[in-house]
Every structure is written in structure tokens, then in C-alpha cells.
PDB file of N, CA and C in Angstrom:
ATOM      1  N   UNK A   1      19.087  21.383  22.310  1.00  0.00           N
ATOM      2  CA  UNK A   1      19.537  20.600  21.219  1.00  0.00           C
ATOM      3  C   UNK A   1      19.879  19.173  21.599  1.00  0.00           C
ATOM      4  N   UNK A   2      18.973  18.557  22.319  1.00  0.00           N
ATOM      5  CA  UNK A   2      18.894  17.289  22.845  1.00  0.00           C
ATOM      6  C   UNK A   2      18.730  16.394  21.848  1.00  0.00           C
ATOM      7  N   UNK A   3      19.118  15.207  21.854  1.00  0.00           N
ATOM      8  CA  UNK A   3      18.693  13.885  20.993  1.00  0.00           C
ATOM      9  C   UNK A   3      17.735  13.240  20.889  1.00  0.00           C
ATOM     10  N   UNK A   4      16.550  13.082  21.021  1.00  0.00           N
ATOM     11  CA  UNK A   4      15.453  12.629  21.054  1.00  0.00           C
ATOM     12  C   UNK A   4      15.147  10.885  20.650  1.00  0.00           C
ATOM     13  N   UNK A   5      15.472   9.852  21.586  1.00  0.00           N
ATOM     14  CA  UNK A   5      15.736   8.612  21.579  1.00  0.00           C
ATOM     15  C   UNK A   5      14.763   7.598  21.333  1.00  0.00           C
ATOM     16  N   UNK A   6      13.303   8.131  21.914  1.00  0.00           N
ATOM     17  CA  UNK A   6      12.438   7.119  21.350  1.00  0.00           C
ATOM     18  C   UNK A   6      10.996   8.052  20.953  1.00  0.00           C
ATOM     19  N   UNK A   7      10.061   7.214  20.558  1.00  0.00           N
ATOM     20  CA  UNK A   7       9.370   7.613  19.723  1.00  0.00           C
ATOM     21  C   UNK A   7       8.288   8.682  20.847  1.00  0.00           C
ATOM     22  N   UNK A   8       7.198   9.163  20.523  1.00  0.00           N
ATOM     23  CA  UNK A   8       6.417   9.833  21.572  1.00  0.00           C
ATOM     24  C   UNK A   8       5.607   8.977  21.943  1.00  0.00           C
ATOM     25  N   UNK A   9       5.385   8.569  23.278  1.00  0.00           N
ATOM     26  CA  UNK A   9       4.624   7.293  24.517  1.00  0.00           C
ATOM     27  C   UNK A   9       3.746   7.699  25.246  1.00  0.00           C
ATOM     28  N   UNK A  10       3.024   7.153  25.677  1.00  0.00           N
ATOM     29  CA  UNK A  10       2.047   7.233  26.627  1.00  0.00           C
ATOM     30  C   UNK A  10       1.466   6.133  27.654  1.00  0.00           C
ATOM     31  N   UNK A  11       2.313   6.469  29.371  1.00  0.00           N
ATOM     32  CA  UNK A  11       2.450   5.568  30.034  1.00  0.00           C
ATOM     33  C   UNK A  11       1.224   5.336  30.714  1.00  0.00           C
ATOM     34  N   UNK A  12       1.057   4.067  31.137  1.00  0.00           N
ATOM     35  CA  UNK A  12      -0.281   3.497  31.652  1.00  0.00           C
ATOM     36  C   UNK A  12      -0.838   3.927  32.396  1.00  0.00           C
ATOM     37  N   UNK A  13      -0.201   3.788  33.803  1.00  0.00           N
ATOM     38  CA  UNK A  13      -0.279   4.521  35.114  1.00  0.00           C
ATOM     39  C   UNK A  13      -0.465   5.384  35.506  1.00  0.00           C
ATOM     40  N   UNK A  14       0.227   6.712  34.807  1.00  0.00           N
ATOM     41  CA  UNK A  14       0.041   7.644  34.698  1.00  0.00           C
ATOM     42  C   UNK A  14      -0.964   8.733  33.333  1.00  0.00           C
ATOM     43  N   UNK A  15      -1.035   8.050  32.599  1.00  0.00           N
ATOM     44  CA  UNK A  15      -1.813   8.671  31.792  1.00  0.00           C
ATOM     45  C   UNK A  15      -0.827   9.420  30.862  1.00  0.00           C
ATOM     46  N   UNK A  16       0.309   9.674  31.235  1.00  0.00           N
ATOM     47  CA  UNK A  16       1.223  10.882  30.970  1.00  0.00           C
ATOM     48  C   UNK A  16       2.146  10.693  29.465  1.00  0.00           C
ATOM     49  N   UNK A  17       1.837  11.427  28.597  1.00  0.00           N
ATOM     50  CA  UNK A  17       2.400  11.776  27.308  1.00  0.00           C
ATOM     51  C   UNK A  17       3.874  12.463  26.974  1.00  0.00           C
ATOM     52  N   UNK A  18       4.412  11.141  26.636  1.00  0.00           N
ATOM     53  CA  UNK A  18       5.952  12.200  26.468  1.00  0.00           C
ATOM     54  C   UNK A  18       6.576  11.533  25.307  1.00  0.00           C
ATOM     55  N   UNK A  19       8.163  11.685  25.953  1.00  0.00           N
ATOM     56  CA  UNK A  19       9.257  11.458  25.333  1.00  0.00           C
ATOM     57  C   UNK A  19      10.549  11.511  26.150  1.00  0.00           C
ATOM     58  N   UNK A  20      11.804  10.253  25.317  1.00  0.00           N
ATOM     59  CA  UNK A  20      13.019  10.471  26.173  1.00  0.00           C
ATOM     60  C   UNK A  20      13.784  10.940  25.358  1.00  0.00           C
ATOM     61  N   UNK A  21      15.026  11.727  26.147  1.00  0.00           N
ATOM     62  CA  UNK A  21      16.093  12.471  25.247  1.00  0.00           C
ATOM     63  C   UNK A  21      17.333  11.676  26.058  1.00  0.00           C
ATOM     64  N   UNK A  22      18.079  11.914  25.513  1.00  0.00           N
ATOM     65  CA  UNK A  22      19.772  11.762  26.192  1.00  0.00           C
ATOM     66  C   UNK A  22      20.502  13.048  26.655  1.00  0.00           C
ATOM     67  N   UNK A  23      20.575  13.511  27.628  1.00  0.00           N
ATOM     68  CA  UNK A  23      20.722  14.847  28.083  1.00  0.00           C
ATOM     69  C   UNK A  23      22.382  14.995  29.116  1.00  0.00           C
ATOM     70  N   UNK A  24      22.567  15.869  29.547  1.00  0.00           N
ATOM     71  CA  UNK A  24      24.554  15.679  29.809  1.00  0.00           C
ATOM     72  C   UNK A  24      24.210  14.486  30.602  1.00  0.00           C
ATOM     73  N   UNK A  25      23.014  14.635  31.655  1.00  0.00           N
ATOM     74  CA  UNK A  25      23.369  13.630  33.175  1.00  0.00           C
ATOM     75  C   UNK A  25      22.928  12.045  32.688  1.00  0.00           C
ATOM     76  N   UNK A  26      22.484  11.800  31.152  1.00  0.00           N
ATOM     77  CA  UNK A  26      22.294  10.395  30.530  1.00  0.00           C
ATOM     78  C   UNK A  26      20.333  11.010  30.320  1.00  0.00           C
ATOM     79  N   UNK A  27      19.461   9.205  30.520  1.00  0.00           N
ATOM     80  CA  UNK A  27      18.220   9.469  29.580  1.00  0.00           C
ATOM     81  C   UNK A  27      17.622  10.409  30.379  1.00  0.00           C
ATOM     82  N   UNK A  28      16.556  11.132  30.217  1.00  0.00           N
ATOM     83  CA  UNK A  28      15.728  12.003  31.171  1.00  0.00           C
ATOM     84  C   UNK A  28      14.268  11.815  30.145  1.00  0.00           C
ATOM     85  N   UNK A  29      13.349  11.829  30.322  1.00  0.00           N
ATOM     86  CA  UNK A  29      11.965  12.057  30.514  1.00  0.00           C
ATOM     87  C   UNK A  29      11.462  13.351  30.357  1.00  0.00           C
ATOM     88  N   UNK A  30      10.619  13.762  29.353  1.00  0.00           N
ATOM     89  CA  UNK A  30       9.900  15.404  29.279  1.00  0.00           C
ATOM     90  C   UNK A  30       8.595  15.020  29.208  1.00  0.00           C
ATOM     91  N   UNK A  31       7.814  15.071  29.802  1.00  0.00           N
ATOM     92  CA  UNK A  31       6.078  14.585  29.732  1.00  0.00           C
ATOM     93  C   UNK A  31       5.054  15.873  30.220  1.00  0.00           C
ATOM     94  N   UNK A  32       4.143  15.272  30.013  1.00  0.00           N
ATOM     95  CA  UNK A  32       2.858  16.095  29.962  1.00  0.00           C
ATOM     96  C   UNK A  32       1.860  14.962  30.657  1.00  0.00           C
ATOM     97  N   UNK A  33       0.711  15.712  32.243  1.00  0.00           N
ATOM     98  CA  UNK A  33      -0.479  15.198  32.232  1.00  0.00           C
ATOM     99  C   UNK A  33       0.001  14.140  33.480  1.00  0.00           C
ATOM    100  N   UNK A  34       0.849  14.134  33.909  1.00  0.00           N
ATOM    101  CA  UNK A  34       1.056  13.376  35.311  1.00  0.00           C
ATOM    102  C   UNK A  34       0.744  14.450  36.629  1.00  0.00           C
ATOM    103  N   UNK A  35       0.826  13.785  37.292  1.00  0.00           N
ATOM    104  CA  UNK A  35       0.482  14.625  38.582  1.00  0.00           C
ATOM    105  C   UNK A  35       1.787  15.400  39.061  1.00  0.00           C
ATOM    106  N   UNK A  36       0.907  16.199  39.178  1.00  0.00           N
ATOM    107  CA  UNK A  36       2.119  16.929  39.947  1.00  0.00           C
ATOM    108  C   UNK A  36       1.838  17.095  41.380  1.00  0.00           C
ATOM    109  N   UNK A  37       2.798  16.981  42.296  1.00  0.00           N
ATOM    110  CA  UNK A  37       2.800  17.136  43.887  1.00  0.00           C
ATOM    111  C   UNK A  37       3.441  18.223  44.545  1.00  0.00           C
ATOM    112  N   UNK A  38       2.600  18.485  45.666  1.00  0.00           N
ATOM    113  CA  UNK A  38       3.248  20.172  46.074  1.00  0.00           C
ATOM    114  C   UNK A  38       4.331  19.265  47.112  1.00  0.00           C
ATOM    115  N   UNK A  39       5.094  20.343  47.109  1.00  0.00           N
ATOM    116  CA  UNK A  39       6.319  20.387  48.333  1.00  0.00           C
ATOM    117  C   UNK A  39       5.740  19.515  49.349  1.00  0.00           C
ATOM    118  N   UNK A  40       4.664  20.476  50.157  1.00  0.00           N
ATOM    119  CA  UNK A  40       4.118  19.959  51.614  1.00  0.00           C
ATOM    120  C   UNK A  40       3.411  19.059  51.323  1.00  0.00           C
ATOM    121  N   UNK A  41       3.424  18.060  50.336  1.00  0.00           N
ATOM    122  CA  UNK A  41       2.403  16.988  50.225  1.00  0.00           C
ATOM    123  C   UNK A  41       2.738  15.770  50.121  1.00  0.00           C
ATOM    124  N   UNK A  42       2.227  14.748  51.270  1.00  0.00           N
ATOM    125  CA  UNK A  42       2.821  13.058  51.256  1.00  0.00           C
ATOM    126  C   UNK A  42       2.380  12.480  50.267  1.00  0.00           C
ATOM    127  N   UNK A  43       3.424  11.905  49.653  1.00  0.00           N
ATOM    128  CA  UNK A  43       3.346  10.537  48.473  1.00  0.00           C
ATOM    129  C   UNK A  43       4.310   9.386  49.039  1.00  0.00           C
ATOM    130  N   UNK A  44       3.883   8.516  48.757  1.00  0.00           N
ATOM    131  CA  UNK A  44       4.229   7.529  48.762  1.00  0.00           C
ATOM    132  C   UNK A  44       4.511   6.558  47.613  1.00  0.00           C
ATOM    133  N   UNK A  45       6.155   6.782  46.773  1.00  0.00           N
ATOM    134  CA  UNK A  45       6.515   6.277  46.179  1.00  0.00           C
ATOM    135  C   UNK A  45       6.222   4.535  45.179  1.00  0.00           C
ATOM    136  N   UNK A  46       5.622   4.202  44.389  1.00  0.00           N
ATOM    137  CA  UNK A  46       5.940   2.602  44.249  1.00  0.00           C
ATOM    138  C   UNK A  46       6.483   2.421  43.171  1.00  0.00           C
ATOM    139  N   UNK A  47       6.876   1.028  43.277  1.00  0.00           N
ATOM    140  CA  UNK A  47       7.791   0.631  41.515  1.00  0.00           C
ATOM    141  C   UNK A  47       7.562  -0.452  40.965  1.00  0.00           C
ATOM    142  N   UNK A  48       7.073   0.286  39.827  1.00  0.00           N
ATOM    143  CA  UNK A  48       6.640  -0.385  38.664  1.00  0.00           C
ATOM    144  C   UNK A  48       7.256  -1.112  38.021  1.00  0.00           C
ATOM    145  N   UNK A  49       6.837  -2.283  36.894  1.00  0.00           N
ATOM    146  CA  UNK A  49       7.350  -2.918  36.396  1.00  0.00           C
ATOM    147  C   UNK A  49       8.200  -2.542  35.263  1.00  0.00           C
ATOM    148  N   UNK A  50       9.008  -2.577  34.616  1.00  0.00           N
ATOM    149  CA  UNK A  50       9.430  -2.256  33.258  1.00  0.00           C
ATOM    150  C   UNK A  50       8.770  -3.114  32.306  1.00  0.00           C
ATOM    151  N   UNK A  51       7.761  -2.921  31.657  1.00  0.00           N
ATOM    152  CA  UNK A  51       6.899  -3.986  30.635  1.00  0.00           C
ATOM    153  C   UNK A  51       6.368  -2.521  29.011  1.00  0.00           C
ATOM    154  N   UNK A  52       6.092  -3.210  28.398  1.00  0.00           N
ATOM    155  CA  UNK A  52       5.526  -2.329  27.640  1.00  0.00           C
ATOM    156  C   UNK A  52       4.069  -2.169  28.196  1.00  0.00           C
ATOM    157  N   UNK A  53       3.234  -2.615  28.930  1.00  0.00           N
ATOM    158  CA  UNK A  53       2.324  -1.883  29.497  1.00  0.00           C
ATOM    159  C   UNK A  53       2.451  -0.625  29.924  1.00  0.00           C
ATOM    160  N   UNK A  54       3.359  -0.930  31.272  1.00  0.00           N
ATOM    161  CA  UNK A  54       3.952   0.568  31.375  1.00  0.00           C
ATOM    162  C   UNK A  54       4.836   1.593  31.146  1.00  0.00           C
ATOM    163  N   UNK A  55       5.525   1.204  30.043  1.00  0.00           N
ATOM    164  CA  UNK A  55       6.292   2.358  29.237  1.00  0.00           C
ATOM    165  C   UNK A  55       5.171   2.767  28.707  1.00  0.00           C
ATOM    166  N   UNK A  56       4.886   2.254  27.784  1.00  0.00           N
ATOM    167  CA  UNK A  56       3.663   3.240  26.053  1.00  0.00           C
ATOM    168  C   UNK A  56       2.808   2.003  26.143  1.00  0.00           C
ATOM    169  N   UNK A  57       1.653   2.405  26.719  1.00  0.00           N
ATOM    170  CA  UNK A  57       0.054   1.616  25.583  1.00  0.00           C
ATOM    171  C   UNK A  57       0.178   1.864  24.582  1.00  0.00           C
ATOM    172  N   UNK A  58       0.549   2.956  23.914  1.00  0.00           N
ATOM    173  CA  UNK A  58       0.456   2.715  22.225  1.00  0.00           C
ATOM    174  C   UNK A  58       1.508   1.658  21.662  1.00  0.00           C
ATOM    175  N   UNK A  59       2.481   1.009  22.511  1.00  0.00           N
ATOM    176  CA  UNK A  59       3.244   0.229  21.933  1.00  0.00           C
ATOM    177  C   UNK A  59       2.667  -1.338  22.586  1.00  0.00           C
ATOM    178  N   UNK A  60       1.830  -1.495  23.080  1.00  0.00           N
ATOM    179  CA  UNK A  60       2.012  -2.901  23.662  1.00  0.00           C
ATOM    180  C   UNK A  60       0.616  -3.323  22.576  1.00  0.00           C
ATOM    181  N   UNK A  61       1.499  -5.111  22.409  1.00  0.00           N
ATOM    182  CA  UNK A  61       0.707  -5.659  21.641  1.00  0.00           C
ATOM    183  C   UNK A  61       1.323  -5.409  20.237  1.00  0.00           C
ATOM    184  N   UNK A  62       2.388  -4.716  20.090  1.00  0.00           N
ATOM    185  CA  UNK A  62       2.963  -4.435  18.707  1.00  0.00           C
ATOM    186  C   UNK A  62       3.758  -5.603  18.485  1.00  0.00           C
ATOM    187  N   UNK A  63       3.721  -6.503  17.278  1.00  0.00           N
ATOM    188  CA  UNK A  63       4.385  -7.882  17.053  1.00  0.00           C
ATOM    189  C   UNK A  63       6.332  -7.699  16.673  1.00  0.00           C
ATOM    190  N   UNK A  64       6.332  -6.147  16.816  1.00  0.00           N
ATOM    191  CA  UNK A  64       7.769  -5.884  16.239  1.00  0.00           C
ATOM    192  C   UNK A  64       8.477  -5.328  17.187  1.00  0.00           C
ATOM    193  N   UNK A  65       9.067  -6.290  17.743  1.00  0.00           N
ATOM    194  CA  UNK A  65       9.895  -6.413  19.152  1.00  0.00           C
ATOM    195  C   UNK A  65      10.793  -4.622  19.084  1.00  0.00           C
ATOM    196  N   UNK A  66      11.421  -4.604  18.342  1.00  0.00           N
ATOM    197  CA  UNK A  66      12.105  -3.418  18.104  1.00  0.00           C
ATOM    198  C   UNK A  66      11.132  -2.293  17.966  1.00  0.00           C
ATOM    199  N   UNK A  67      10.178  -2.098  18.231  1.00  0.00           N
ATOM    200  CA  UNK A  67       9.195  -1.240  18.291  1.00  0.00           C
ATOM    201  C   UNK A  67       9.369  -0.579  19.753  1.00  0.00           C
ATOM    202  N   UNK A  68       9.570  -1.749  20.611  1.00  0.00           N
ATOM    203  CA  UNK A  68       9.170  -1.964  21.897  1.00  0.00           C
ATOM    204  C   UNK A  68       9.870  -0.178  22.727  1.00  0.00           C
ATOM    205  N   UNK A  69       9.247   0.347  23.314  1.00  0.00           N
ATOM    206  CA  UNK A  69       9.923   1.943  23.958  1.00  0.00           C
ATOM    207  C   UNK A  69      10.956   1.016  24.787  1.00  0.00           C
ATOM    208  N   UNK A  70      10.008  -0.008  25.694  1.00  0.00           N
ATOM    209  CA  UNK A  70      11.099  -0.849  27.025  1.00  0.00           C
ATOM    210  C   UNK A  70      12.385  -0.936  26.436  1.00  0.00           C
ATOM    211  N   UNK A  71      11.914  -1.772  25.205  1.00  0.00           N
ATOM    212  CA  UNK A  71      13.684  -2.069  25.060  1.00  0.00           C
ATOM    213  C   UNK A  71      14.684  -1.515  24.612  1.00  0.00           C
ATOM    214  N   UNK A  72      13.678  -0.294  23.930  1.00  0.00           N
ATOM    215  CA  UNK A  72      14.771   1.379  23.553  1.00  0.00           C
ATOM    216  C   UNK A  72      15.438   1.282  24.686  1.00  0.00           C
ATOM    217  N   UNK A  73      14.650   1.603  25.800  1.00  0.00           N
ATOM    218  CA  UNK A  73      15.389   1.844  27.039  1.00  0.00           C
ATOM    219  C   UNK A  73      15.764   1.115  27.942  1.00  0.00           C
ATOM    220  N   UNK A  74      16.238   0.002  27.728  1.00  0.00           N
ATOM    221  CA  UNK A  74      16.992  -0.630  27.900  1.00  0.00           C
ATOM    222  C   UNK A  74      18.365  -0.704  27.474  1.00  0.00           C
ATOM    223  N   UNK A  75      18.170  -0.370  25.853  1.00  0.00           N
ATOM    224  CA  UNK A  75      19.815  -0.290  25.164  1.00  0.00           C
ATOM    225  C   UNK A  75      20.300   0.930  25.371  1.00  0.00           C
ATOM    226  N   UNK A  76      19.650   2.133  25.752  1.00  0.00           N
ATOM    227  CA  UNK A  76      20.229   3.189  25.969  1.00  0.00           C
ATOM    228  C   UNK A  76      20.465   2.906  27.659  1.00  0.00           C
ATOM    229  N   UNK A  77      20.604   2.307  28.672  1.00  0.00           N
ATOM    230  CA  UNK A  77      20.866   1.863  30.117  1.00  0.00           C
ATOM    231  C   UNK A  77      19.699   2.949  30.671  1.00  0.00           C
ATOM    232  N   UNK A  78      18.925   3.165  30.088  1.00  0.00           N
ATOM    233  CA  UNK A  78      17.601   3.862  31.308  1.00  0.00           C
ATOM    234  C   UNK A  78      17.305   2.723  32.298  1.00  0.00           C
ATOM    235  N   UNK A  79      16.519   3.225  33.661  1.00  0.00           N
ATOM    236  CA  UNK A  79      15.960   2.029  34.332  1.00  0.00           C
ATOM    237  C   UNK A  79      14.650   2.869  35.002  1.00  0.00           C
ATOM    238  N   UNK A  80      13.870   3.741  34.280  1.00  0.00           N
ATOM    239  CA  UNK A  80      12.701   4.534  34.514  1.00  0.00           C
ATOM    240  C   UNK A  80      12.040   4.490  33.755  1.00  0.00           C
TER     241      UNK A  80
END
């Protein structure tokens, strides 16, 4: 019975289809279609920009700033 904070996104980089909620430990992320990595397997972390590129392609290029997922999550203090 989570809150469901922004609209449903789909991030660049990953390809990956979701949504954020507000959950006890603050925002969290539920997605679909990213990779998943086994235990015994090296990755090597990088960090991305916060842009609407890579929050939601379906949102970039939208002229209605308040549209924006980034800046949902921004006012809710996400930084993912």
C-alpha cells in the first residue's frame, strides 16, 4: 500500500520500465527489463546524469516543466 509518486518512465540507459513509490526507507524504484547481475559477476558501477534523458524518454522534450519525472524527484529528495 505504497504511494506511487511519479508517473510510469522509461529510462534511457537502461531500457528499463518502471515507477517510484515512497516506501518506510524514503523513494525506491520498482522496474522491469534492466539487467540483472549474478552474485559472482564483475560490474563496474557509473553515474549518470540526472537529466530527463535519463530519468523517462517518454518525458524529454515535453514543454511542461512540471511534467519533468527529474524534477518529481527532486522535490521528493530522490538522487537516483
Amino acid at each position: 500500500g505504497y504511494e506511487i509518486t511519479l508517473d510510469l518512465l522509461r529510462h534511457g540507459p537502461s531500457g528499463s520500465v518502471g515507477f517510484y513509490f515512497v516506501g518506510p526507507d524514503g523513494v525506491a524504484e520498482m522496474s522491469y527489463g534492466a539487467r540483472l547481475f549474478g552474485e559472482e559477476e564483475l560490474f563496474n558501477p557509473r553515474q549518470l546524469s540526472m537529466s530527463p534523458a535519463t530519468i523517462d524518454v517518454w518525458q524529454t522534450g515535453l514543454d511542461d516543466e512540471g511534467a519533468s519525472a527529474a524534477d518529481g524527484l527532486k522535490s521528493l529528495g530522490g538522487n537516483s
